[in-house]
N, C-alpha and C. Protein backbone atom coordinates (compact mmCIF):
# COMPACT_ATOMS: atom_id res chain seq x y z
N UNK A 1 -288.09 23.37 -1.32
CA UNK A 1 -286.86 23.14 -0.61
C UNK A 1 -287.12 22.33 0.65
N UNK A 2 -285.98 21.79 0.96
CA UNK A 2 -286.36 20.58 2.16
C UNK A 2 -285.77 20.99 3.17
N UNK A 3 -286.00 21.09 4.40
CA UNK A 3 -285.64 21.30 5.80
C UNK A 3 -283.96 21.44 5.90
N UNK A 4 -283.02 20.21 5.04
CA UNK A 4 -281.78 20.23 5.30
C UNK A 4 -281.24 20.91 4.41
N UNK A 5 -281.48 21.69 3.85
CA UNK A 5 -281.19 22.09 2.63
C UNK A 5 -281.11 24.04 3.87
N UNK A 6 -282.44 24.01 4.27
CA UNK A 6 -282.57 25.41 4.86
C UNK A 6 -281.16 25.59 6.01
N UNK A 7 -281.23 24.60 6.26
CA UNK A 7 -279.88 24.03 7.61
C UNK A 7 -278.72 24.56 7.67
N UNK A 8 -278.65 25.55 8.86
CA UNK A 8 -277.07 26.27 8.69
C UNK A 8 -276.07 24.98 8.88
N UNK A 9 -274.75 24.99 7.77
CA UNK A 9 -274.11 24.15 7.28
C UNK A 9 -272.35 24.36 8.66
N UNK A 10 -272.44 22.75 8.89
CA UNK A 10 -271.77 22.88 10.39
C UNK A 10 -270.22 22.38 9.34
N UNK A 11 -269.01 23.23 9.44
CA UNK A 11 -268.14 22.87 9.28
C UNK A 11 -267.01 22.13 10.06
N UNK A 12 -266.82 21.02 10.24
CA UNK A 12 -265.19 20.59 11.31
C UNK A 12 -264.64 20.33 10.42
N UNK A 13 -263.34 21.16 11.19
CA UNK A 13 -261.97 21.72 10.92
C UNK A 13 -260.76 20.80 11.71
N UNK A 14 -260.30 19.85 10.92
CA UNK A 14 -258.97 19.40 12.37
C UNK A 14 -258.14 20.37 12.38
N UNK A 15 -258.03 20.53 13.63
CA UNK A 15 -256.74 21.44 14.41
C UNK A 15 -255.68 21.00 14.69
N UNK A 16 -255.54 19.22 14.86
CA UNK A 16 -254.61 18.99 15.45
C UNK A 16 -252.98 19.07 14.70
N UNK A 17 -251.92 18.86 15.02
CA UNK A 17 -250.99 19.02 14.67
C UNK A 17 -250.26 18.09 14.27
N UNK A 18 -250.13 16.85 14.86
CA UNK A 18 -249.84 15.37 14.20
C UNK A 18 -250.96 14.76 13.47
N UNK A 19 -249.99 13.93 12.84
CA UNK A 19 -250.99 12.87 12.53
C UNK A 19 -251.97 11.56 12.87
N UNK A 20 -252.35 10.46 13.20
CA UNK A 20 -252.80 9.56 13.52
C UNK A 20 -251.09 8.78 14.07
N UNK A 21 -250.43 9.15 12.72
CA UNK A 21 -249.18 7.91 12.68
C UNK A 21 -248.08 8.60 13.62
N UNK A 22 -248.48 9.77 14.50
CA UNK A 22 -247.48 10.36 14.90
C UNK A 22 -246.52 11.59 13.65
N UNK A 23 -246.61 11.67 12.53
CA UNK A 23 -246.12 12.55 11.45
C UNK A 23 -246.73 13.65 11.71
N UNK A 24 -245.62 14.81 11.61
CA UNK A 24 -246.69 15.86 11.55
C UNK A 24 -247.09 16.43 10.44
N UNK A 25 -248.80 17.18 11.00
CA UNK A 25 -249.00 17.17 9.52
C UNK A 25 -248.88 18.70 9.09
N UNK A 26 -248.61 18.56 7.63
CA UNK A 26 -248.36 20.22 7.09
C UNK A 26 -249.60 21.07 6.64
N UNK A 27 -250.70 20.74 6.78
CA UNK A 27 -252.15 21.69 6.62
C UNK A 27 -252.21 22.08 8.15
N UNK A 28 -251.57 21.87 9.03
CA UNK A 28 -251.81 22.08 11.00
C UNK A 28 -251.72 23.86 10.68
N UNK A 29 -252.62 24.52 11.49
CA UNK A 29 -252.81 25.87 11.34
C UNK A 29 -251.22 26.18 12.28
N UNK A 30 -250.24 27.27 12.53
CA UNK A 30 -249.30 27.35 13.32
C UNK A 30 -249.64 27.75 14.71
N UNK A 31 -248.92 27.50 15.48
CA UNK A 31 -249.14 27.57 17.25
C UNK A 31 -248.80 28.74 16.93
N UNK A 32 -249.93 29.93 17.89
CA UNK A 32 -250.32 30.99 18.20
C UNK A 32 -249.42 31.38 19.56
N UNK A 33 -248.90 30.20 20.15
CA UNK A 33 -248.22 30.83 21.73
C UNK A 33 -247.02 29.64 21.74
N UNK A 34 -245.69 30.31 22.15
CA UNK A 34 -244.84 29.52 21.78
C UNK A 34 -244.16 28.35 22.66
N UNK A 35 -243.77 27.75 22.65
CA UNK A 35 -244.01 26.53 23.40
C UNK A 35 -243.59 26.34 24.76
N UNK A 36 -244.04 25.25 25.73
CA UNK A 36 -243.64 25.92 27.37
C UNK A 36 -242.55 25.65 27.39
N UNK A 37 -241.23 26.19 28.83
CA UNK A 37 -240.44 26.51 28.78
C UNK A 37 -240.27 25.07 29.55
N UNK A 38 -239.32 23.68 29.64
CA UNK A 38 -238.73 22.74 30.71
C UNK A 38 -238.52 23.46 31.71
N UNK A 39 -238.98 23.10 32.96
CA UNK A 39 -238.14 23.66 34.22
C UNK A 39 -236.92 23.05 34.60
N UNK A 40 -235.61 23.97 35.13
CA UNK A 40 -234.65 23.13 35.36
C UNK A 40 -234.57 22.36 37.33
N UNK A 41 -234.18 21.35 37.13
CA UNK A 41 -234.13 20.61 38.08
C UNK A 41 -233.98 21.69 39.38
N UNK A 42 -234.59 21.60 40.75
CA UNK A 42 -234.30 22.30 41.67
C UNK A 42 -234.74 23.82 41.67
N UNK A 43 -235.65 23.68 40.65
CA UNK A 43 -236.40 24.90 40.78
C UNK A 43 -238.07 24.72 40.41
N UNK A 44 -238.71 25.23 41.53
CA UNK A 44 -240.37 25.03 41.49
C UNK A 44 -240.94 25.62 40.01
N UNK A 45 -242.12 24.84 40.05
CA UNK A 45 -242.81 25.31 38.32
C UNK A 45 -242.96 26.43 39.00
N UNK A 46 -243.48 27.39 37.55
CA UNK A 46 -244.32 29.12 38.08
C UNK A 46 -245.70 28.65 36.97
N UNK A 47 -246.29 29.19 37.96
CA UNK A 47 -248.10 28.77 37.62
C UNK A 47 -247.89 29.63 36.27
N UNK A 48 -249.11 29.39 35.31
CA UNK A 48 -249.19 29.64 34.27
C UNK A 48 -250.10 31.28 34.98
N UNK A 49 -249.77 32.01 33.40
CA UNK A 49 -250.34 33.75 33.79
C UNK A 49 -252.36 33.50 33.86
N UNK A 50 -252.66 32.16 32.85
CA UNK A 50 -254.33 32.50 33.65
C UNK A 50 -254.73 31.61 34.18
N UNK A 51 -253.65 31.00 35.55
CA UNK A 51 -253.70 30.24 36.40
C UNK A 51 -255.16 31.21 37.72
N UNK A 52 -255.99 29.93 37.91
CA UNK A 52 -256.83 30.76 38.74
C UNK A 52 -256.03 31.46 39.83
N UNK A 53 -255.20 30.78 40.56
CA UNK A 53 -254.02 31.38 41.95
C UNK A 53 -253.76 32.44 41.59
N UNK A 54 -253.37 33.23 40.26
CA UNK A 54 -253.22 34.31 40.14
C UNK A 54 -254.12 35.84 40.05
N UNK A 55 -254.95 35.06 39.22
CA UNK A 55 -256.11 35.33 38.94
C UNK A 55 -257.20 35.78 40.11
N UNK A 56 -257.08 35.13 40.88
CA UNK A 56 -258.54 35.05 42.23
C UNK A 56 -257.71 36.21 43.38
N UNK A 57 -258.52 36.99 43.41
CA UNK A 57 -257.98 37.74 44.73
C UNK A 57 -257.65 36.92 45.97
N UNK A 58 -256.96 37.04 47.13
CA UNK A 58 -256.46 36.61 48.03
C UNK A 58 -257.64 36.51 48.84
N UNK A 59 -258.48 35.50 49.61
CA UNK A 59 -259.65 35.85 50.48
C UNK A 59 -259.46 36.53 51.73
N UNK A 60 -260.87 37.04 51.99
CA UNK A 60 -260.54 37.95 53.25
C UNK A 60 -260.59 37.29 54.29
N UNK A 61 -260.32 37.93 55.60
CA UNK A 61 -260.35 36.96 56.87
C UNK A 61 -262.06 37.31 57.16
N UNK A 62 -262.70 36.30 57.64
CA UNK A 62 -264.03 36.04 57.81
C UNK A 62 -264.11 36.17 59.62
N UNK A 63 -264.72 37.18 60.26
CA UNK A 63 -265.04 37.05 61.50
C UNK A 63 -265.30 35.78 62.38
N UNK A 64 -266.36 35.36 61.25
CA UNK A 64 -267.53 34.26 61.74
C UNK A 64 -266.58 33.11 62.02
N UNK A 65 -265.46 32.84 60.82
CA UNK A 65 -264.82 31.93 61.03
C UNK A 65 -263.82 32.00 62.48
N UNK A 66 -263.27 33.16 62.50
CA UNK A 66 -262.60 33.31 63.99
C UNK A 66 -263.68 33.04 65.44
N UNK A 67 -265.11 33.28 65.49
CA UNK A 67 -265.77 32.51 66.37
C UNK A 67 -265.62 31.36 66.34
N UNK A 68 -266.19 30.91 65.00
CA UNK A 68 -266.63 28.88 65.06
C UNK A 68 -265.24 28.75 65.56
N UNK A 69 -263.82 29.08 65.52
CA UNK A 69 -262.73 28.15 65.60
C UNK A 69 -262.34 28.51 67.47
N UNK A 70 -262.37 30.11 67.89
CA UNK A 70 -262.86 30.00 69.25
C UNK A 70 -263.58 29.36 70.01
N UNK A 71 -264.64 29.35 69.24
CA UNK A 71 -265.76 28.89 69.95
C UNK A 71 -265.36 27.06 70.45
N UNK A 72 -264.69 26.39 69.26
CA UNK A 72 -264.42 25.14 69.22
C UNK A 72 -263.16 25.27 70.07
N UNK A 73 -262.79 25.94 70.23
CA UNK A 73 -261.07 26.23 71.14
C UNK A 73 -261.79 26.31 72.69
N UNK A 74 -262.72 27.19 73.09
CA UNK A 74 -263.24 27.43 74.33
C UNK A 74 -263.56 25.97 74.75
N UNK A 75 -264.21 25.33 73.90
CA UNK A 75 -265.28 23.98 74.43
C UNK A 75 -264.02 23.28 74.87
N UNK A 76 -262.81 22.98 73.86
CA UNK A 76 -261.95 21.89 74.33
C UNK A 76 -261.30 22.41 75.66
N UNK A 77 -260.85 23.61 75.94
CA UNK A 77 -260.05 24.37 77.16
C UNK A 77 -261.25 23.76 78.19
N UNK A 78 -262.19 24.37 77.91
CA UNK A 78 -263.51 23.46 79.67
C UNK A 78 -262.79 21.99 79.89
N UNK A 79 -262.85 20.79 78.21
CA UNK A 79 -262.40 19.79 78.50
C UNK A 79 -261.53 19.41 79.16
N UNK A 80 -260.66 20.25 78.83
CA UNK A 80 -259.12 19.78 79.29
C UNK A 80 -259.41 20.42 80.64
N UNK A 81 -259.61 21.62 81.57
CA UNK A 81 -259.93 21.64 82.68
C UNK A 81 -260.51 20.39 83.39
N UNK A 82 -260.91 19.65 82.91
CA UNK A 82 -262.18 18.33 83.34
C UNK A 82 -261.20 17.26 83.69
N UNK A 83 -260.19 17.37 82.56
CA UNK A 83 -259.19 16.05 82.44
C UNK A 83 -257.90 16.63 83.42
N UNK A 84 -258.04 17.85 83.69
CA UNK A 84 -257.00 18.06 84.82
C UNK A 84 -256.73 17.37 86.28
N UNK A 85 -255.53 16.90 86.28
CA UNK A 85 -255.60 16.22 87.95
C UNK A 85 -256.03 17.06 88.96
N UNK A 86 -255.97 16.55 90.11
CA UNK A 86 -256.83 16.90 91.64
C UNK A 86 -257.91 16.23 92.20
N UNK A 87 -258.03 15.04 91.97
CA UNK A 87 -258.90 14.22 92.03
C UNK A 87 -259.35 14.38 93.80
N UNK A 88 -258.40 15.43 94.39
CA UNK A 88 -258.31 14.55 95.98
C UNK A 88 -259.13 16.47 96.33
N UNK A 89 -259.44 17.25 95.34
CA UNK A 89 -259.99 18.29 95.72
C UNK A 89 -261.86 18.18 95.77
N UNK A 90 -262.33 19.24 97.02
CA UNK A 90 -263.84 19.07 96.92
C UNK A 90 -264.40 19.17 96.02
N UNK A 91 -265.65 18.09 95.07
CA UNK A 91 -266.28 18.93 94.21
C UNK A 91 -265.35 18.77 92.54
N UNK A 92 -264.37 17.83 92.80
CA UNK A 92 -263.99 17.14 91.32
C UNK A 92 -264.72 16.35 90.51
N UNK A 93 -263.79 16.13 89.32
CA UNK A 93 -264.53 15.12 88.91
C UNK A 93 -264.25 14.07 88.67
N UNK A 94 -265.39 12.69 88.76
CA UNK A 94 -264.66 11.29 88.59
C UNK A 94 -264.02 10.91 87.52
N UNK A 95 -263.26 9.91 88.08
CA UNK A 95 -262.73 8.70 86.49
C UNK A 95 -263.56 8.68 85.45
N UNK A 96 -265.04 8.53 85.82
CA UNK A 96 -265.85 8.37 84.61
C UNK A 96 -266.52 10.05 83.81
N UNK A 97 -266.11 10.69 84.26
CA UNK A 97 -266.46 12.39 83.98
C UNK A 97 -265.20 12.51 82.96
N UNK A 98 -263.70 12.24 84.05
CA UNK A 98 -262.34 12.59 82.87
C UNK A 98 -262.68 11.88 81.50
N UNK A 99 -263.10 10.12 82.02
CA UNK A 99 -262.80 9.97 80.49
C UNK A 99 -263.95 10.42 79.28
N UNK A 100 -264.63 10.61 80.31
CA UNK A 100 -265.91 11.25 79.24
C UNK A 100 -265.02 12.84 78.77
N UNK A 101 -264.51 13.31 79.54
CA UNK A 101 -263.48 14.49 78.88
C UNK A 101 -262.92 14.27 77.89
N UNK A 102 -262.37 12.86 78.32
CA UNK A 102 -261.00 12.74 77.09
C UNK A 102 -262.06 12.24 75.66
N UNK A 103 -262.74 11.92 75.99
CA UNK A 103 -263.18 11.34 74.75
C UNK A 103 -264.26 13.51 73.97
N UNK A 104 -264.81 13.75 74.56
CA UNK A 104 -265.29 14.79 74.21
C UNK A 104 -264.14 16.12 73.31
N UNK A 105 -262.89 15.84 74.53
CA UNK A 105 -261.65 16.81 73.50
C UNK A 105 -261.32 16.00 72.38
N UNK A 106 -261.11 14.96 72.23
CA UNK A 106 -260.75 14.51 71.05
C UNK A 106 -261.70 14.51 69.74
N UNK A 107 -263.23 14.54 70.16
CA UNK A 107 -263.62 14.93 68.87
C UNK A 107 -263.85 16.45 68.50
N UNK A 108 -263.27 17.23 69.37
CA UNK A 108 -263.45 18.60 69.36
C UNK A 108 -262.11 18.91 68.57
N UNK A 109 -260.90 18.06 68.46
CA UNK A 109 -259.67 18.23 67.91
C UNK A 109 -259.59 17.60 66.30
N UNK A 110 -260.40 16.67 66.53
CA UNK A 110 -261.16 16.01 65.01
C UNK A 110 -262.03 16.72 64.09
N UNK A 111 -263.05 17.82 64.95
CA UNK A 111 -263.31 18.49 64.10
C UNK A 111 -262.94 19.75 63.90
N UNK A 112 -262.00 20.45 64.75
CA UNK A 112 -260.90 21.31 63.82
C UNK A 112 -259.88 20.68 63.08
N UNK A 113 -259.80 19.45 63.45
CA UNK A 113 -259.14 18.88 61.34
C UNK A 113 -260.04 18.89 60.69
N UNK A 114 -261.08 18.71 60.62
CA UNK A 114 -261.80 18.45 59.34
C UNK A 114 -261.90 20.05 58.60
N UNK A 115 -262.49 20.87 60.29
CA UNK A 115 -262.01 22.24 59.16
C UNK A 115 -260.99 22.70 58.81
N UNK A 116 -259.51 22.26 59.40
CA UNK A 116 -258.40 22.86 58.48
C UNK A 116 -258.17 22.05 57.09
N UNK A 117 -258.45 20.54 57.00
CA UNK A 117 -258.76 20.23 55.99
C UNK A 117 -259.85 20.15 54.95
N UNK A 118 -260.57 20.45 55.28
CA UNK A 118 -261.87 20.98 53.92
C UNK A 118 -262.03 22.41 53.99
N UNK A 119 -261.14 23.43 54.04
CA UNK A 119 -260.57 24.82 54.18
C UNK A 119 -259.30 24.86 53.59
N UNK A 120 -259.01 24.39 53.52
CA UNK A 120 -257.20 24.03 52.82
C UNK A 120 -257.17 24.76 51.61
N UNK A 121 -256.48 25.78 51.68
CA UNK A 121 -256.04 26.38 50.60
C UNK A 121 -256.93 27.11 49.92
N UNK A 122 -258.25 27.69 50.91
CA UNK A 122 -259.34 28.51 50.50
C UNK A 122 -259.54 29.73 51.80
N UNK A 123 -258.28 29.95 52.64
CA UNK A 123 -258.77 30.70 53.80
C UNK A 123 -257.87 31.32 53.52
N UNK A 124 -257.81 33.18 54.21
CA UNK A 124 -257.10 33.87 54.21
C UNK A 124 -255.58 33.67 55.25
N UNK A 125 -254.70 34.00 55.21
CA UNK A 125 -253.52 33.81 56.01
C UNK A 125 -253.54 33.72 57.48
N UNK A 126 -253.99 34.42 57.81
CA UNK A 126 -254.53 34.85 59.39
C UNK A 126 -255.66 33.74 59.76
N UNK A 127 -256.53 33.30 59.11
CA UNK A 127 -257.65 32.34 59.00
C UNK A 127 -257.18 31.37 59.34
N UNK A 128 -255.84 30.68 58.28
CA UNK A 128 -255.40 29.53 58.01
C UNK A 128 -254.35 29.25 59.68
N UNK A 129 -253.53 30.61 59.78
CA UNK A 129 -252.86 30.15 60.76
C UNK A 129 -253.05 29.97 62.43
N UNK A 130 -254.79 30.96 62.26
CA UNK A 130 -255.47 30.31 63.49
C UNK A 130 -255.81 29.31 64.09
N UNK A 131 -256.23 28.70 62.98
CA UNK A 131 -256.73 26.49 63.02
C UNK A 131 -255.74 26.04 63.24
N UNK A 132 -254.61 26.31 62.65
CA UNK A 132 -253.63 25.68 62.52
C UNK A 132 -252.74 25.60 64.47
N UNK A 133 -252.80 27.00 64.80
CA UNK A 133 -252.27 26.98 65.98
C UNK A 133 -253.19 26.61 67.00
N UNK A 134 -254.39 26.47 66.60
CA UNK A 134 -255.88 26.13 68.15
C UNK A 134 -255.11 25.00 68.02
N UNK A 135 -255.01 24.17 66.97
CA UNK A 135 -254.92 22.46 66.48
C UNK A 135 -253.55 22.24 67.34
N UNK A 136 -252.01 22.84 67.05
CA UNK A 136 -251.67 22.65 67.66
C UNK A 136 -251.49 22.75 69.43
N UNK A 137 -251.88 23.41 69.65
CA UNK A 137 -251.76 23.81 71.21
C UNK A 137 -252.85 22.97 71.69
N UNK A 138 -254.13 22.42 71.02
CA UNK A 138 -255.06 21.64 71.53
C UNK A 138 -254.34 20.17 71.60
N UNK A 139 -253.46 20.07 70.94
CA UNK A 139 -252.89 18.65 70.24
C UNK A 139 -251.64 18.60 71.65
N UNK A 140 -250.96 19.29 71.83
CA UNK A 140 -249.86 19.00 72.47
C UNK A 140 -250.80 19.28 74.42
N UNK A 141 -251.80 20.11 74.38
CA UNK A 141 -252.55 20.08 75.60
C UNK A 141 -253.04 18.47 75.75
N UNK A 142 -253.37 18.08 74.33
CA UNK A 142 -253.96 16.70 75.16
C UNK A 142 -252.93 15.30 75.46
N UNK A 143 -251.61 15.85 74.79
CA UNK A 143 -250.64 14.70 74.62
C UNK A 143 -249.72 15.14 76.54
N UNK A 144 -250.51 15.98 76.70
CA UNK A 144 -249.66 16.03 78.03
C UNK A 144 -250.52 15.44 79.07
N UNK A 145 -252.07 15.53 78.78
CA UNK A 145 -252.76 15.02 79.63
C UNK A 145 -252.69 13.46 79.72
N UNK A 146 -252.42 12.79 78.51
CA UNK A 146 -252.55 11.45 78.14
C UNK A 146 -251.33 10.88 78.30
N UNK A 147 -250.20 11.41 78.76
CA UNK A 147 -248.88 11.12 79.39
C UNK A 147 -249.08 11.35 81.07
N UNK A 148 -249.65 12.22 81.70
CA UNK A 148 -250.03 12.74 82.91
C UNK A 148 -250.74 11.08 83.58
């Protein structure tokens, strides 16, 4: 006996349901789950039942993450102290210190976007709406300084 002969024998089966020509064809095994429902206009899809969203537990809030986003909240608050007027008080700081401020808060506001966006839709509620509010209050702190 020859090698292909010993060879467990591989059967394909078409499954599909049409034909090449678009006809359907009548050897098609029958659909096991019955067909999806159209959504009507003005109403959101509903995720399918072994949609991962359903599926995946809700994540927890992560400590560590509430530092890094403090921690990045503290650094810009020093900044913005820096970029505060009083120029005429002892012991300020110069034109060339502020704008070294302004430029230091802004990448401190750049990179809490990057983490609310490469975090997006993977953080717990409380997580999500922390970044979200440092970002704003850092955002409207610096749009007052840069109007000032």
């Amino acid at each position: 006996m020859s090698e292909e002969e010993n060879a467990p024998r591989i059967v394909v089966r078409d499954r599909r349901a049409f034909a090449a020509d678009g006809s359907r064809r009548h050897d098609a095994p029958p659909r096991s789950e019955p067909p999806a429902e159209a959504p009507s206009l003005g109403s959101e899809p509903k995720p399918a039942a072994d949609s991962p969203a359903e599926s995946a537990p809700a994540p927890e809030e992560d400590p560590r993450f509430k530092q890094l986003v403090s921690l990045l909240f503290s650094q810009a608050a020093m900044l913005l102290e820096q970029t505060a007027e009083g120029a005429e008080k002892p012991g300020a700081v110069t034109a060339a210190q502020r704008a070294e401020a302004v430029q230091g808060l802004q990448a401190v506001i750049g990179l809490l976007e990057v983490v609310e966006e490469k975090t997006r839709g993977r953080l717990a509620p409380g997580d999500a709406r922390l970044v979200s509010q440092a970002l704003y209050q850092l955002r409207m702190a610096y749009m007052e300084r840069a109007q000032a």
